[in-house]
C-alpha atoms as a PDB file:
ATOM      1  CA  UNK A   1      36.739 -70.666  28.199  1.00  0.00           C
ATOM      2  CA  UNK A   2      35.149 -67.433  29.239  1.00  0.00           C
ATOM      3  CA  UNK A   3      36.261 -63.806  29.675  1.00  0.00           C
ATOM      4  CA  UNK A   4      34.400 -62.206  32.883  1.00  0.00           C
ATOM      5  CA  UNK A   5      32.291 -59.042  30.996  1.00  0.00           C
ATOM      6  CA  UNK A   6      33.801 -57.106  33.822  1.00  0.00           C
ATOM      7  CA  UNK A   7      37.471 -57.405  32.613  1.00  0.00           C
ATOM      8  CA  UNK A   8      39.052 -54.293  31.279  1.00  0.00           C
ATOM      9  CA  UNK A   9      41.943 -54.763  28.742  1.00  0.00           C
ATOM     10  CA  UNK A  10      44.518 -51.729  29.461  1.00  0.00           C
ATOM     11  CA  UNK A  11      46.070 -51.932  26.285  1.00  0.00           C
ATOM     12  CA  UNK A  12      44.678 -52.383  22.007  1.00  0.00           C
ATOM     13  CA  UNK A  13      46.107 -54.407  19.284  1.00  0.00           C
ATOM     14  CA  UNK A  14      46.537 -51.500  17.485  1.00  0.00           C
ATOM     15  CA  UNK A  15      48.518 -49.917  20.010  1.00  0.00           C
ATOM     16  CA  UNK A  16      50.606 -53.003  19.937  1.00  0.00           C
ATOM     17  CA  UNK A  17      51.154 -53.180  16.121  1.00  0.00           C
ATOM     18  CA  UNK A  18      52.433 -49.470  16.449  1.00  0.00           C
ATOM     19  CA  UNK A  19      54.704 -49.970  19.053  1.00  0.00           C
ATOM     20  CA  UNK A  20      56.058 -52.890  16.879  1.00  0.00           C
ATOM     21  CA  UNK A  21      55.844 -51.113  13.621  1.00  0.00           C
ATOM     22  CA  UNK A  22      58.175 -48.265  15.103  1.00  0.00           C
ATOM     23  CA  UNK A  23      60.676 -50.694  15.986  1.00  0.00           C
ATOM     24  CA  UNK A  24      60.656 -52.240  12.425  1.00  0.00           C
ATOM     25  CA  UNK A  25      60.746 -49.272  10.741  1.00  0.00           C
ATOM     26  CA  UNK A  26      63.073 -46.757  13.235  1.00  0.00           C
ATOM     27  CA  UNK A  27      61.097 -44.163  13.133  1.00  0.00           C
ATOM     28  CA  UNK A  28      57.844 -42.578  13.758  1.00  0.00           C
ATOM     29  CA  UNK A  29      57.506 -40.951  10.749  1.00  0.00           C
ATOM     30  CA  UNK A  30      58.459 -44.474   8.785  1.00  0.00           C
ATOM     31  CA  UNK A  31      56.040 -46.404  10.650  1.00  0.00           C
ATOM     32  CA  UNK A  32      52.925 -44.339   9.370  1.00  0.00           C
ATOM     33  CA  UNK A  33      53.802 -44.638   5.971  1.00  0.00           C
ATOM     34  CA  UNK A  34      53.689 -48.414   6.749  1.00  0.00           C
ATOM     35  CA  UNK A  35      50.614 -48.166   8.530  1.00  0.00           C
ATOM     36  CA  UNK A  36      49.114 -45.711   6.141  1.00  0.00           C
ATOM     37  CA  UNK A  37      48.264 -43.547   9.223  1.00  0.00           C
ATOM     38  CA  UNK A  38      48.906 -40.057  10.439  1.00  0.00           C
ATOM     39  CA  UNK A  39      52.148 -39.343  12.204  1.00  0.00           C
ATOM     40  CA  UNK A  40      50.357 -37.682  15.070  1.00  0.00           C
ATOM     41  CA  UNK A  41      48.181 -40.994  15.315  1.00  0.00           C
ATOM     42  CA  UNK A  42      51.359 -43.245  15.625  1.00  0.00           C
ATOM     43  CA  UNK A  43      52.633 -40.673  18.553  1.00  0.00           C
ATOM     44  CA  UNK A  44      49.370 -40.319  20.477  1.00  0.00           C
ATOM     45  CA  UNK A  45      48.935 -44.525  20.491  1.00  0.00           C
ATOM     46  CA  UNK A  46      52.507 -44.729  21.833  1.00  0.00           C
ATOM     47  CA  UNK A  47      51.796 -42.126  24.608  1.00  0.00           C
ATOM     48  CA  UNK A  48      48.477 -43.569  25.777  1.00  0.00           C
ATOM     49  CA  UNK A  49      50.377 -47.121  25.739  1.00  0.00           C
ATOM     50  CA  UNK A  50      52.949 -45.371  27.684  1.00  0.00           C
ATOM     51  CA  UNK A  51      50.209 -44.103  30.481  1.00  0.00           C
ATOM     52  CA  UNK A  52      48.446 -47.679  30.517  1.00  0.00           C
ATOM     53  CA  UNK A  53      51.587 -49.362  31.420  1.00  0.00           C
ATOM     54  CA  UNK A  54      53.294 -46.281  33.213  1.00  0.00           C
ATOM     55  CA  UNK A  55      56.922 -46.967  31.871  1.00  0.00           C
ATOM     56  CA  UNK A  56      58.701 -44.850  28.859  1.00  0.00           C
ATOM     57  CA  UNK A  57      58.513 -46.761  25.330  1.00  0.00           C
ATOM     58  CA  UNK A  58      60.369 -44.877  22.889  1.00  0.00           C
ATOM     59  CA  UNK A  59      63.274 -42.505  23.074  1.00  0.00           C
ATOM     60  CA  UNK A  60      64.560 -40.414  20.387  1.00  0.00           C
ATOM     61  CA  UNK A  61      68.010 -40.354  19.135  1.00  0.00           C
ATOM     62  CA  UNK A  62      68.613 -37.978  16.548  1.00  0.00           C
ATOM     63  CA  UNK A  63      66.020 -38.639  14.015  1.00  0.00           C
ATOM     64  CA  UNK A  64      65.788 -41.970  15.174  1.00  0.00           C
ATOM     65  CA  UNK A  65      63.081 -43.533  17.749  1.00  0.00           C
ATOM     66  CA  UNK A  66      64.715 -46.109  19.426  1.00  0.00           C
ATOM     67  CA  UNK A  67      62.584 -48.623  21.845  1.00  0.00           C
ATOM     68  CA  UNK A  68      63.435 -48.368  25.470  1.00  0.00           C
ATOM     69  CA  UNK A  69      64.597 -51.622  27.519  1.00  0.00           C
ATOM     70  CA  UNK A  70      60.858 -51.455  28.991  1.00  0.00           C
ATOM     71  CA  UNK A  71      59.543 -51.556  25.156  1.00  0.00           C
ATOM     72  CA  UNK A  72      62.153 -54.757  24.117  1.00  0.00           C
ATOM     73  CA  UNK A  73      60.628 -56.649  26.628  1.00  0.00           C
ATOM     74  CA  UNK A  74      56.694 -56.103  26.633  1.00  0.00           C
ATOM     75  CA  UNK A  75      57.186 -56.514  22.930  1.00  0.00           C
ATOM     76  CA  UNK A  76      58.679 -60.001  23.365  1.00  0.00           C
ATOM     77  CA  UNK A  77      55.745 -60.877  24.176  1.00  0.00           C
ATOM     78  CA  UNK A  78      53.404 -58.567  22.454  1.00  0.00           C
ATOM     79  CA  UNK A  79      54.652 -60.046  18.993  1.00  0.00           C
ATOM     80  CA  UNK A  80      53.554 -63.847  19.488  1.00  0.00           C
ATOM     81  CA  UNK A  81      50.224 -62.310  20.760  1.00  0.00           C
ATOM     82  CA  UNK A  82      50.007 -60.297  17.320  1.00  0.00           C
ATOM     83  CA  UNK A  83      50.388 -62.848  15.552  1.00  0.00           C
ATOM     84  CA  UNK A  84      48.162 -65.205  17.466  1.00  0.00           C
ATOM     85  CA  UNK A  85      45.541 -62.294  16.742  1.00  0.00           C
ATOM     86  CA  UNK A  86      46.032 -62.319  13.093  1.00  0.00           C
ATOM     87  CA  UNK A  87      46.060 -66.493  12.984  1.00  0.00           C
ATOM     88  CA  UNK A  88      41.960 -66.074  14.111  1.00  0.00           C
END
């Protein structure tokens, strides 16, 4: 199996295991301390997932960020290709 050289993946991992990380943890703020990153990392990874895939991912409710019906679904199947990535 080959991947053309031409092909240009939209979206990271990384931006991935954020987007997943937020939902885990219910917050942005929560979800660097797991990831032992910077809270304005976690925001501007969200944002530039957000542009890739032009929907909304995350809404805030109170202090809460709460995954949109957009995010629930792309991360259905973000999460078994996650963990596919960390099997290799």
């Amino acid at each position: 199996m080959s991947i053309k050289s031409t092909m240009k993946l939209r979206s990271t991992l990384a931006q991935w295991l954020t987007l997943v990380e937020v939902d885990k943890a219910g917050s942005i703020q929560a979800a660097s301390n797991a990831l032992n990153k910077s809270h304005t990392t976690l925001i501007y990874a969200i944002k530039k997932l957000e542009n890739q895939l032009g929907v909304s991912l995350i809404k805030v409710e109170g202090r809460k960020s709460v995954l949109t019906d957009h995010a629930k679904t792309l991360l259905r199947r973000a999460v078994p290709m996650l963990d596919q990535a960390r099997e290799l």
